[in-house]
PDB file of N, CA and C in Angstrom:
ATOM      1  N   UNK A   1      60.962 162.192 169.710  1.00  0.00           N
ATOM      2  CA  UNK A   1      61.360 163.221 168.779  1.00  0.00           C
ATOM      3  C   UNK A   1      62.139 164.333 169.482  1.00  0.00           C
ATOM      4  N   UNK A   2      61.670 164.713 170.838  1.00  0.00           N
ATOM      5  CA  UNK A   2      62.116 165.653 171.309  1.00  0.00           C
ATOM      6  C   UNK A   2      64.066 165.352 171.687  1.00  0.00           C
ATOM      7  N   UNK A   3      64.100 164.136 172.246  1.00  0.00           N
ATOM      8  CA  UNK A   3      65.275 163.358 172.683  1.00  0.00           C
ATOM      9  C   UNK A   3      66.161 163.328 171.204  1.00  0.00           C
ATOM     10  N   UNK A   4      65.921 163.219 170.388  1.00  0.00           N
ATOM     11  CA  UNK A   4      66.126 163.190 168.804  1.00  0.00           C
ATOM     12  C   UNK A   4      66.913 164.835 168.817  1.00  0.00           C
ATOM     13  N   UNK A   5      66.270 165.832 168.557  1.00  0.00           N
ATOM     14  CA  UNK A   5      66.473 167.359 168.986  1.00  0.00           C
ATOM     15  C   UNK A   5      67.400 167.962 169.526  1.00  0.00           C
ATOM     16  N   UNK A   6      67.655 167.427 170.434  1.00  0.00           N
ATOM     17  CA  UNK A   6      68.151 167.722 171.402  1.00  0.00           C
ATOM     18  C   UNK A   6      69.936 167.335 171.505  1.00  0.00           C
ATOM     19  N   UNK A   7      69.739 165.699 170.863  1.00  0.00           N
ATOM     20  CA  UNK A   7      71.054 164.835 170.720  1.00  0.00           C
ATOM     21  C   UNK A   7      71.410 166.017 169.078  1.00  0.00           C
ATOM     22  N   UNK A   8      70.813 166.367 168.349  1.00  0.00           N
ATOM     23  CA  UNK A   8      71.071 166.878 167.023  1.00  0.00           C
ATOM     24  C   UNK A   8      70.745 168.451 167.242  1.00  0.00           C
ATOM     25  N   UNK A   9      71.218 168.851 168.321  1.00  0.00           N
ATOM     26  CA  UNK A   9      71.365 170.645 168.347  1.00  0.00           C
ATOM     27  C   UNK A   9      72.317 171.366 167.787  1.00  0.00           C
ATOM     28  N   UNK A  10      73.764 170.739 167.745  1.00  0.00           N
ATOM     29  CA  UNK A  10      74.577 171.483 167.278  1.00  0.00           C
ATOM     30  C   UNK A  10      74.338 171.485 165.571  1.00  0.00           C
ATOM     31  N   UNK A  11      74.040 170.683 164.620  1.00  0.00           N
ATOM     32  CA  UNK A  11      73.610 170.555 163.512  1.00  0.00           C
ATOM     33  C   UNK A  11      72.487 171.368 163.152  1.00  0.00           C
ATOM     34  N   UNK A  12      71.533 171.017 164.578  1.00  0.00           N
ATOM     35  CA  UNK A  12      70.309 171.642 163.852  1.00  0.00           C
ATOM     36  C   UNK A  12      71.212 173.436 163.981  1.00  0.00           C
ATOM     37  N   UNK A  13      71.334 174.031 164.680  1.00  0.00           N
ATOM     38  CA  UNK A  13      71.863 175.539 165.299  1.00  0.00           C
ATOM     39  C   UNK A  13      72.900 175.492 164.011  1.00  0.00           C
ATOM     40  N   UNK A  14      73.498 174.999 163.378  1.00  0.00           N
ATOM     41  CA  UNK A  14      74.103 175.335 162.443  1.00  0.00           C
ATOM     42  C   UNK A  14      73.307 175.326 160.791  1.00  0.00           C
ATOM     43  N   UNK A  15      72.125 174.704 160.969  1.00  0.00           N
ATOM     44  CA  UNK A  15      71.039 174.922 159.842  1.00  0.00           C
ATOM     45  C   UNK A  15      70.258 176.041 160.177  1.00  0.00           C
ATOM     46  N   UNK A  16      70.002 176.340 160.873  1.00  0.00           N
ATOM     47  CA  UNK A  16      69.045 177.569 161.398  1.00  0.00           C
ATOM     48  C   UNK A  16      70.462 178.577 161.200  1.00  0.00           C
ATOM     49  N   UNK A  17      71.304 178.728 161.388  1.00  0.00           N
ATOM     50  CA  UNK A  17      72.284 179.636 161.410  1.00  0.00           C
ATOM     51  C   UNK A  17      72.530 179.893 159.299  1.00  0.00           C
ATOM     52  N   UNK A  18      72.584 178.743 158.610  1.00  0.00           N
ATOM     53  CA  UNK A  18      72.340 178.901 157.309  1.00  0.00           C
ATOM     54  C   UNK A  18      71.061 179.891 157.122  1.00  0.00           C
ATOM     55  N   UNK A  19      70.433 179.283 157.190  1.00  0.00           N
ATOM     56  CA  UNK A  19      69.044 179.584 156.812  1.00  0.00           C
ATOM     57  C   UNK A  19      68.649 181.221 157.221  1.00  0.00           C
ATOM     58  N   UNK A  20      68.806 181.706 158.421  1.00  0.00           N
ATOM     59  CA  UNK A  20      68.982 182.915 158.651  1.00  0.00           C
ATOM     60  C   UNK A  20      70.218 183.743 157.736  1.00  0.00           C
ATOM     61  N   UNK A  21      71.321 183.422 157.598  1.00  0.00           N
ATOM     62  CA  UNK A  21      72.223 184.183 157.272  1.00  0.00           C
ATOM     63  C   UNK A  21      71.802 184.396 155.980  1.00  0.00           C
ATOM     64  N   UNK A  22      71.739 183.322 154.840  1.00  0.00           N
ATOM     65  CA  UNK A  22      71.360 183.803 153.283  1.00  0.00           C
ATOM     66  C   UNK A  22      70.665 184.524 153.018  1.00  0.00           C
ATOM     67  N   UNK A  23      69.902 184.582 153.727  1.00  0.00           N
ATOM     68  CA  UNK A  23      68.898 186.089 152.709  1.00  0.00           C
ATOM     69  C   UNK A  23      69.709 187.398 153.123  1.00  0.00           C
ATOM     70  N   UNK A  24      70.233 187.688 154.349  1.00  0.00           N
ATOM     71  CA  UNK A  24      71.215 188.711 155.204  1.00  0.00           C
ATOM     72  C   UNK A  24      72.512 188.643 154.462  1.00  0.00           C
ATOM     73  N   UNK A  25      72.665 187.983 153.374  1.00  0.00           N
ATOM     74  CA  UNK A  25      74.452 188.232 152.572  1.00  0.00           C
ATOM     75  C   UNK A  25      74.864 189.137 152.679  1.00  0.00           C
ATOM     76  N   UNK A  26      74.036 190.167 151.909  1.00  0.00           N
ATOM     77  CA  UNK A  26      74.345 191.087 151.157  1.00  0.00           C
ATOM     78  C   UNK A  26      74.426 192.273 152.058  1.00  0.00           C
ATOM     79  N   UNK A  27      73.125 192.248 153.392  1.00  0.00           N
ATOM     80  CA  UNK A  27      73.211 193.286 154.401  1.00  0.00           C
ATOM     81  C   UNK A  27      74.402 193.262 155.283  1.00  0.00           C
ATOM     82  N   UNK A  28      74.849 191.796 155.539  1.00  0.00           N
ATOM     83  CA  UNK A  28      76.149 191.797 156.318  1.00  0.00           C
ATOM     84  C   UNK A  28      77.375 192.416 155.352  1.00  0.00           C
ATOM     85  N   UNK A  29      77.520 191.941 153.883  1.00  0.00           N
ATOM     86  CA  UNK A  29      78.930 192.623 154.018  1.00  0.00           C
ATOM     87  C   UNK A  29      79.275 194.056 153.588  1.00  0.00           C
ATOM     88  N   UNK A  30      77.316 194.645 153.241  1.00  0.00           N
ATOM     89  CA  UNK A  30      77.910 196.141 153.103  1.00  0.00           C
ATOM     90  C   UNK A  30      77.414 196.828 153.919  1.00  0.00           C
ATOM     91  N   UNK A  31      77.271 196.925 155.573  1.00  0.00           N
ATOM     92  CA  UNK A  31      77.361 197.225 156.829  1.00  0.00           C
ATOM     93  C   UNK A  31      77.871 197.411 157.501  1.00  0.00           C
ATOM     94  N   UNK A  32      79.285 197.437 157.011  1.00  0.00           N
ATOM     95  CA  UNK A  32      80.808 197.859 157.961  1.00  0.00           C
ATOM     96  C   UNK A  32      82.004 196.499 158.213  1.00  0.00           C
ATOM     97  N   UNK A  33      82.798 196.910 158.280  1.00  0.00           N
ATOM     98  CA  UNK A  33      83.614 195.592 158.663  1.00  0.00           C
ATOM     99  C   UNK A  33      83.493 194.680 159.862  1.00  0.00           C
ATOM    100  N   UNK A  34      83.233 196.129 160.946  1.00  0.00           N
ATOM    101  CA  UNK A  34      83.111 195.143 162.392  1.00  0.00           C
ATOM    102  C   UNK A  34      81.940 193.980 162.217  1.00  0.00           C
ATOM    103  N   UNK A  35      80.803 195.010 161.556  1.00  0.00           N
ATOM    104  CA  UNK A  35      78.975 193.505 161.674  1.00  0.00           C
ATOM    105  C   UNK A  35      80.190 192.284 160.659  1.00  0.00           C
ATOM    106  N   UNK A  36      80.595 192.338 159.550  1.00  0.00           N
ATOM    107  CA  UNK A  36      80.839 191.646 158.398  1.00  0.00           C
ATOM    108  C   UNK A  36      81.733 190.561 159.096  1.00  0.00           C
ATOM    109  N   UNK A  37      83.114 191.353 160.185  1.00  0.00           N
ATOM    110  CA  UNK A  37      83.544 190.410 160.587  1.00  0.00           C
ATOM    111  C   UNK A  37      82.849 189.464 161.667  1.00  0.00           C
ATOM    112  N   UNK A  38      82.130 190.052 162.702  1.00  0.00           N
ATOM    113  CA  UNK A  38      81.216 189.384 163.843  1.00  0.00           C
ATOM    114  C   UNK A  38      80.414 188.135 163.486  1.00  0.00           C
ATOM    115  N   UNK A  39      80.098 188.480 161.672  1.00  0.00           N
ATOM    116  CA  UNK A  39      79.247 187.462 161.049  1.00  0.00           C
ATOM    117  C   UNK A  39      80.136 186.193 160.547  1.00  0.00           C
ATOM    118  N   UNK A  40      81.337 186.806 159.665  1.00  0.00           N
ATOM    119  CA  UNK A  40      81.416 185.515 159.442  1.00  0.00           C
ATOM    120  C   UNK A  40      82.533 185.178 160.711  1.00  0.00           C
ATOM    121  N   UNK A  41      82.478 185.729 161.535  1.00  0.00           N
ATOM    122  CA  UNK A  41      83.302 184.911 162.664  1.00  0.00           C
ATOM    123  C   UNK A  41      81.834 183.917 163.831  1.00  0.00           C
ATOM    124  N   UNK A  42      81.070 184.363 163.909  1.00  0.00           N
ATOM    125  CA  UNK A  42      80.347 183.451 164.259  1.00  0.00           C
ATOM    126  C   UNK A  42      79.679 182.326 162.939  1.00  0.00           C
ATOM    127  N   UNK A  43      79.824 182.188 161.621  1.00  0.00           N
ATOM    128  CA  UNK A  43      79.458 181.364 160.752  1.00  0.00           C
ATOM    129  C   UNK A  43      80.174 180.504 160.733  1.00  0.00           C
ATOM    130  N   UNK A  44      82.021 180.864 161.030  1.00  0.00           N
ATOM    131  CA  UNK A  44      83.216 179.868 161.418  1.00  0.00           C
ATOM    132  C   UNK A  44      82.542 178.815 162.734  1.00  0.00           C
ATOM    133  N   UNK A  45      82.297 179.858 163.320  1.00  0.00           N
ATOM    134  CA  UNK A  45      81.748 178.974 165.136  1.00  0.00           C
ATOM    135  C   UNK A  45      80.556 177.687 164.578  1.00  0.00           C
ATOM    136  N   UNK A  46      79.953 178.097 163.795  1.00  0.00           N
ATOM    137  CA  UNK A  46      78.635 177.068 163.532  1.00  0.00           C
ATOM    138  C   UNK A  46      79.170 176.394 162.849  1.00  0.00           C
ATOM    139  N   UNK A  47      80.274 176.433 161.436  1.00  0.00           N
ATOM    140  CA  UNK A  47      80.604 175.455 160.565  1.00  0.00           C
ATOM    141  C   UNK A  47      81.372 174.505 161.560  1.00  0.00           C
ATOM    142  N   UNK A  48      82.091 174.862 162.225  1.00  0.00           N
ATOM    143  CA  UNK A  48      82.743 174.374 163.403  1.00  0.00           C
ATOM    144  C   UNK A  48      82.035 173.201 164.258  1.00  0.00           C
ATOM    145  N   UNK A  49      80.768 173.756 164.774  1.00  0.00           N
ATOM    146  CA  UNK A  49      79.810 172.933 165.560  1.00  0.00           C
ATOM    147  C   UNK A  49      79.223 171.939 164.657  1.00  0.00           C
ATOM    148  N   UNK A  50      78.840 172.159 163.254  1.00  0.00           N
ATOM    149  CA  UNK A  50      78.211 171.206 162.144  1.00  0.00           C
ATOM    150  C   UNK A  50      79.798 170.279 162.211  1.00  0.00           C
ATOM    151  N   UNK A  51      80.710 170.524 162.139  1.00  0.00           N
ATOM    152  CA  UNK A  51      82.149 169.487 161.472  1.00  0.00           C
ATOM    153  C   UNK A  51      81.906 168.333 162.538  1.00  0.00           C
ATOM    154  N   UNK A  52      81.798 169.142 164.044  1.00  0.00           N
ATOM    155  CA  UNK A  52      82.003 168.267 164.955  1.00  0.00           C
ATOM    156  C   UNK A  52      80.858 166.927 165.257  1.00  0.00           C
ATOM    157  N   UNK A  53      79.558 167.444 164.466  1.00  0.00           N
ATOM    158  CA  UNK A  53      78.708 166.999 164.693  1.00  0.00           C
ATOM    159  C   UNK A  53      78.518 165.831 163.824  1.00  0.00           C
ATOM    160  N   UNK A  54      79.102 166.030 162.956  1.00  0.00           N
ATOM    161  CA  UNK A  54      79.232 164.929 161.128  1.00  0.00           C
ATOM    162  C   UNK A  54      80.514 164.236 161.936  1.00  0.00           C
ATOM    163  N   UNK A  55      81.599 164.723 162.628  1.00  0.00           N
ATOM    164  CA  UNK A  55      82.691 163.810 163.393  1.00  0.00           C
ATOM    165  C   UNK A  55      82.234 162.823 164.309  1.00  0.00           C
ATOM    166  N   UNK A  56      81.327 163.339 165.298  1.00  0.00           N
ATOM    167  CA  UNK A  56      80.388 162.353 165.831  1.00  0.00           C
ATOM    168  C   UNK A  56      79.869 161.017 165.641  1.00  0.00           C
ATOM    169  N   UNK A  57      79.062 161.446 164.294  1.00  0.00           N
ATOM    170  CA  UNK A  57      78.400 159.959 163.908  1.00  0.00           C
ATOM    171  C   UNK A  57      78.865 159.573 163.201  1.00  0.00           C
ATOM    172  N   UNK A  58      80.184 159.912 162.595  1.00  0.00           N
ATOM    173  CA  UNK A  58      81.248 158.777 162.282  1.00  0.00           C
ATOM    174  C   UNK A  58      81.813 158.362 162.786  1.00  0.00           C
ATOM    175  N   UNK A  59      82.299 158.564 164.197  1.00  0.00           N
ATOM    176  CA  UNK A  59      83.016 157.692 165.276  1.00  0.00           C
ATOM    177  C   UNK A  59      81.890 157.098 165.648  1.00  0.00           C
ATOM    178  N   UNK A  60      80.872 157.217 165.731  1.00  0.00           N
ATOM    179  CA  UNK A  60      79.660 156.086 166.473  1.00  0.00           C
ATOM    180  C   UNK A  60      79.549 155.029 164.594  1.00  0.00           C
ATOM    181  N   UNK A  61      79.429 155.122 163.809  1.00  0.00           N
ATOM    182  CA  UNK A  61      79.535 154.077 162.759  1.00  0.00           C
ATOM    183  C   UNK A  61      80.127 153.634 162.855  1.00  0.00           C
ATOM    184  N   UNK A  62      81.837 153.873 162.615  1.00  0.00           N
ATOM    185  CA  UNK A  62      82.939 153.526 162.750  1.00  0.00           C
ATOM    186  C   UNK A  62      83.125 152.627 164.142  1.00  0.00           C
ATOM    187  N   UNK A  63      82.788 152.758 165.154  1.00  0.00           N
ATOM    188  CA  UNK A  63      82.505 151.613 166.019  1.00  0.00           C
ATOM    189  C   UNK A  63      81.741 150.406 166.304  1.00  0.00           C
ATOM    190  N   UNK A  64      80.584 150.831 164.995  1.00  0.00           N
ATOM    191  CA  UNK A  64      79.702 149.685 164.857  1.00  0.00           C
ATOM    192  C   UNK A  64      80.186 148.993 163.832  1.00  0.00           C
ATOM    193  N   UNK A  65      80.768 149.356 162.706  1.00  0.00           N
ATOM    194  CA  UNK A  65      81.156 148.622 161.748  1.00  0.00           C
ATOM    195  C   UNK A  65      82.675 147.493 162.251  1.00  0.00           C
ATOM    196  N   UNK A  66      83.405 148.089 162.852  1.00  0.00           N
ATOM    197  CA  UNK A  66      84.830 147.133 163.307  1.00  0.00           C
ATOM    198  C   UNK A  66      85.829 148.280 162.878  1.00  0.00           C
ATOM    199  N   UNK A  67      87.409 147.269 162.824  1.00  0.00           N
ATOM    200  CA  UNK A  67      88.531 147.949 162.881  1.00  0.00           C
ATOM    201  C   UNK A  67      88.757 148.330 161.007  1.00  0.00           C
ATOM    202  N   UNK A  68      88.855 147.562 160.163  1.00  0.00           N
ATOM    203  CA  UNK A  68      89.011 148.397 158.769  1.00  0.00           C
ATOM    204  C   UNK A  68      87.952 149.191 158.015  1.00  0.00           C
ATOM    205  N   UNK A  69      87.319 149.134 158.583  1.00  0.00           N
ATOM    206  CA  UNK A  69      85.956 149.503 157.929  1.00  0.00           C
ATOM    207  C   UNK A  69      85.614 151.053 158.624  1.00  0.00           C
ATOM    208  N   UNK A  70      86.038 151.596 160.004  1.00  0.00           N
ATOM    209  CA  UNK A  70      85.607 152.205 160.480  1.00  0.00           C
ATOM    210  C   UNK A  70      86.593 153.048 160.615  1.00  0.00           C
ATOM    211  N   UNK A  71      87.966 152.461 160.257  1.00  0.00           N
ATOM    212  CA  UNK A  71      89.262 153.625 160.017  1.00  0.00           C
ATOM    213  C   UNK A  71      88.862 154.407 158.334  1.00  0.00           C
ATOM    214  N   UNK A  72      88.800 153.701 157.668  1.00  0.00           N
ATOM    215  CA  UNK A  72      87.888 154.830 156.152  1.00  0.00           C
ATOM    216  C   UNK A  72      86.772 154.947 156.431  1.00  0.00           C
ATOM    217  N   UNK A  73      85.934 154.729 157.439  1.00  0.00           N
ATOM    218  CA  UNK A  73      84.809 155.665 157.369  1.00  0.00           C
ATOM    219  C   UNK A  73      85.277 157.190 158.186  1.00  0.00           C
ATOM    220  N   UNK A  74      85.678 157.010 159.222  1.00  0.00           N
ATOM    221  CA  UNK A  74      86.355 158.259 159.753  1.00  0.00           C
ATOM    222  C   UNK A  74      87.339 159.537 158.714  1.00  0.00           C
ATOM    223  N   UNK A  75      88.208 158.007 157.932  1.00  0.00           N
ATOM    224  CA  UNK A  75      88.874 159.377 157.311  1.00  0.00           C
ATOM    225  C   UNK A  75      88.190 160.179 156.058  1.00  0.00           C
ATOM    226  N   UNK A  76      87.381 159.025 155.339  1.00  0.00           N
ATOM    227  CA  UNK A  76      86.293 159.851 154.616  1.00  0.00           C
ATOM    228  C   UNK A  76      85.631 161.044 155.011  1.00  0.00           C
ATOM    229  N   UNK A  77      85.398 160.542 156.049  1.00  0.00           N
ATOM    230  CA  UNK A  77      83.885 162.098 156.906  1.00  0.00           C
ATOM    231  C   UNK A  77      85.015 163.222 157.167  1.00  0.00           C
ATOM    232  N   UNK A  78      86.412 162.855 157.116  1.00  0.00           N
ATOM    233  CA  UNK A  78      87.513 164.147 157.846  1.00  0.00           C
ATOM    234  C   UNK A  78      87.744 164.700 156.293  1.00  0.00           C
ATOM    235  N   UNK A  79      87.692 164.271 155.320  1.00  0.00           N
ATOM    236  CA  UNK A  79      88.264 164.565 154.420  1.00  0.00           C
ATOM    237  C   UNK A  79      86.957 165.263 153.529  1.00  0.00           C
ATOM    238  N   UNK A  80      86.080 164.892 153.678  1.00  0.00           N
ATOM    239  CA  UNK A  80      85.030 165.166 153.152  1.00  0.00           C
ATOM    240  C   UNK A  80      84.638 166.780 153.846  1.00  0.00           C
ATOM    241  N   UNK A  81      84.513 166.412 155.081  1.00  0.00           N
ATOM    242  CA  UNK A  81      84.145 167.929 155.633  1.00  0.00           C
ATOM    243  C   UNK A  81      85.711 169.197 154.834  1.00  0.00           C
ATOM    244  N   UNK A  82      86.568 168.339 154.849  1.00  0.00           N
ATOM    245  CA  UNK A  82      87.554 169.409 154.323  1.00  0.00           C
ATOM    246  C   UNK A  82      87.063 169.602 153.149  1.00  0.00           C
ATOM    247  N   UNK A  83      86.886 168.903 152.049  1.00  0.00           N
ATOM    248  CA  UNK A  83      86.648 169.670 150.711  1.00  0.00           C
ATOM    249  C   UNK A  83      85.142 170.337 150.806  1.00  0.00           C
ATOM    250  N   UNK A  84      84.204 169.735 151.935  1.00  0.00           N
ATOM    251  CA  UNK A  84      83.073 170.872 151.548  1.00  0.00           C
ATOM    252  C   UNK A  84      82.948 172.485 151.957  1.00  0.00           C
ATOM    253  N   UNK A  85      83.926 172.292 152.832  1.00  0.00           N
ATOM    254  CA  UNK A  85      84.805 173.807 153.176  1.00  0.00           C
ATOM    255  C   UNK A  85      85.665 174.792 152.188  1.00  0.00           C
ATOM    256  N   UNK A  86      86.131 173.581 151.782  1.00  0.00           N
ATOM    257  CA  UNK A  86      87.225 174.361 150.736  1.00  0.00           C
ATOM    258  C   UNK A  86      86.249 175.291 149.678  1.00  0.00           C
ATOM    259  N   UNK A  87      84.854 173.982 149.433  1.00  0.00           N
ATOM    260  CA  UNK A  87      84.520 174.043 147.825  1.00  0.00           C
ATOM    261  C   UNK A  87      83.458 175.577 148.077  1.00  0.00           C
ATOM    262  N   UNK A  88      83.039 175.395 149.467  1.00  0.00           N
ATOM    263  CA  UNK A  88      82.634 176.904 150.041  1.00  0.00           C
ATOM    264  C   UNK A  88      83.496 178.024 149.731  1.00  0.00           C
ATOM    265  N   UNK A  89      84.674 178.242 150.761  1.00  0.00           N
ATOM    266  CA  UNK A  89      85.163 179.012 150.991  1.00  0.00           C
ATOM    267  C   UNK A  89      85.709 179.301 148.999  1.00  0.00           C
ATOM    268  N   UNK A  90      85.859 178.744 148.331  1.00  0.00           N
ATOM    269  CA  UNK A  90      86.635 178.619 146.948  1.00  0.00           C
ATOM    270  C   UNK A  90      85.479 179.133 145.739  1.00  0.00           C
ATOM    271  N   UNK A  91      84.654 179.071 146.201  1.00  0.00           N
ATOM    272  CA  UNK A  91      83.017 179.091 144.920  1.00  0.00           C
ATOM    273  C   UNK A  91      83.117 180.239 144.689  1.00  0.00           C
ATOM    274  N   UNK A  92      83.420 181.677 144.720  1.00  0.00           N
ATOM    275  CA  UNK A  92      83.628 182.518 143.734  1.00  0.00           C
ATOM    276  C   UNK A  92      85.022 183.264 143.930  1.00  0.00           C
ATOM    277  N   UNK A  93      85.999 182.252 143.278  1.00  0.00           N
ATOM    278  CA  UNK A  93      87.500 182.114 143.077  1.00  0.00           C
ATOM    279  C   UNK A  93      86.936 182.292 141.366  1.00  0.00           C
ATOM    280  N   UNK A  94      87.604 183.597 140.677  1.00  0.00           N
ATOM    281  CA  UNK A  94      87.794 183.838 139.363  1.00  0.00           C
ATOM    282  C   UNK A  94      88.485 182.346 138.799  1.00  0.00           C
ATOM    283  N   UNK A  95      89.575 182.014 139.109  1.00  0.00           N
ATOM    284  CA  UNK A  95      89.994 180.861 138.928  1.00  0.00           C
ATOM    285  C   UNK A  95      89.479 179.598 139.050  1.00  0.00           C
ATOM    286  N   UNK A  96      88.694 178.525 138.439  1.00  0.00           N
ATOM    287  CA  UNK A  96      88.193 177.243 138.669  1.00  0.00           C
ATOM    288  C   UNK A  96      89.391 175.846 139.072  1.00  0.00           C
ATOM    289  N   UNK A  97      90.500 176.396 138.149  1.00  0.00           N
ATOM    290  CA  UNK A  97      91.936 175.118 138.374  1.00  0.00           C
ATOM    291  C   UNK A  97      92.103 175.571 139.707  1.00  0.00           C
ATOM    292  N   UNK A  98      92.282 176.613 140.488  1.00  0.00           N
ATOM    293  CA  UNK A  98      92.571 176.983 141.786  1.00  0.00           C
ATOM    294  C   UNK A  98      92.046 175.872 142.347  1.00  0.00           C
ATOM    295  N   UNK A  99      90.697 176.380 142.287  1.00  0.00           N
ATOM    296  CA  UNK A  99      89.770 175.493 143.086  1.00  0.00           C
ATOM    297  C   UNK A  99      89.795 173.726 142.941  1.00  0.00           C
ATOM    298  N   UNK A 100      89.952 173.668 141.591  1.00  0.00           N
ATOM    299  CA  UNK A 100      89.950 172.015 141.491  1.00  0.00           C
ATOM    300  C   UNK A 100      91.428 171.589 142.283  1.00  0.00           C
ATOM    301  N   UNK A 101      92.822 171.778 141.698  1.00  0.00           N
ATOM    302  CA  UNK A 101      93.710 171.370 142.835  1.00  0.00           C
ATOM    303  C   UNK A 101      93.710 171.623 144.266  1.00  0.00           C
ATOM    304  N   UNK A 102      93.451 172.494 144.174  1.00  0.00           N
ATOM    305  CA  UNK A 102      93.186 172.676 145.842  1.00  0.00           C
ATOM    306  C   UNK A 102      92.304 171.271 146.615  1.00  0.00           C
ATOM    307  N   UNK A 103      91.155 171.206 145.856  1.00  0.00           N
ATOM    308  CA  UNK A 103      90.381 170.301 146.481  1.00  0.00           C
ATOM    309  C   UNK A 103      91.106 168.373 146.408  1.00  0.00           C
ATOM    310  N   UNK A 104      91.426 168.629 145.193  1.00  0.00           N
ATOM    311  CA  UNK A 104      92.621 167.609 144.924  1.00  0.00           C
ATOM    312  C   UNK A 104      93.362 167.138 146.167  1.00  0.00           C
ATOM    313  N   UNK A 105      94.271 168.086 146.063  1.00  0.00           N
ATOM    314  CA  UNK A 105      95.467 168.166 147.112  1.00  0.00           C
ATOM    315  C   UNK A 105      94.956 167.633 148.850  1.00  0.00           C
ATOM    316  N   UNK A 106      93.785 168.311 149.029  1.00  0.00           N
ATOM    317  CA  UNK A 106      93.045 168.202 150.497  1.00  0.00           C
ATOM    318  C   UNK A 106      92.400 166.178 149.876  1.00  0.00           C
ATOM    319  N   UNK A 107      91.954 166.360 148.926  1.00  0.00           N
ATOM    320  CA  UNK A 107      91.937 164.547 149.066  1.00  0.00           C
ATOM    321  C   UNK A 107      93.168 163.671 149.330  1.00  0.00           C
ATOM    322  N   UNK A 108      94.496 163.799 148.358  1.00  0.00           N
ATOM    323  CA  UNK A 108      95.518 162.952 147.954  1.00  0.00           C
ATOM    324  C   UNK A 108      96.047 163.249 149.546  1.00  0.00           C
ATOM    325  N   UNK A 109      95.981 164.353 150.018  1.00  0.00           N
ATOM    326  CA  UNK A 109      96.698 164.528 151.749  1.00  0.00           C
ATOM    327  C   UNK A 109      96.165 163.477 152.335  1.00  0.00           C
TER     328      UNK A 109
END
């Protein structure tokens, strides 16, 4: 379990980094700009470490499965982490069509 942990730190450090930040929303962004930016510039750093980490064990699938099978599993997991970013960064966009082409567009790319 521990070996388990350890291989899954950057994931786990980016769930513990969720989990801490949500209840703190509201204290980070009416606390000044510098805390507001420090925060979500280290939340970039963790979404960052989670992308790489979901990139990971799709290049380890993608090598177990073979050559067609493991080129759409890769581009799925690339494309996928893009719209769950988008659908983040986009979730309180007054506009909903914004948001739906947008996410569109990041698939059909």
């Amino acid at each position: 379990m521990l070996t388990f942990l350890k291989q899954e730190k950057l994931l786990l450090l980016a769930l513990l980094a969720a989990l801490v930040v949500f209840p703190l929303e509201h204290w980070l962004l009416h606390s000044g700009q510098v805390i507001a930016l420090a925060g979500g510039m280290a939340l970039i750093a963790f979404i960052v470490m989670a992308s790489m980490s979901v990139a990971h064990h799709a290049e380890l699938l993608a090598e177990k499965v073979g050559d067609p099978y493991g080129t759409m599993i890769l581009t799925l997991a690339a494309v996928l982490v893009e719209v769950v970013i988008l659908a983040i960064m986009m979730s309180n966009e007054a506009s909903p069509t914004l948001v739906r082409d947008t996410i569109y567009s990041a698939v059909i790319f």
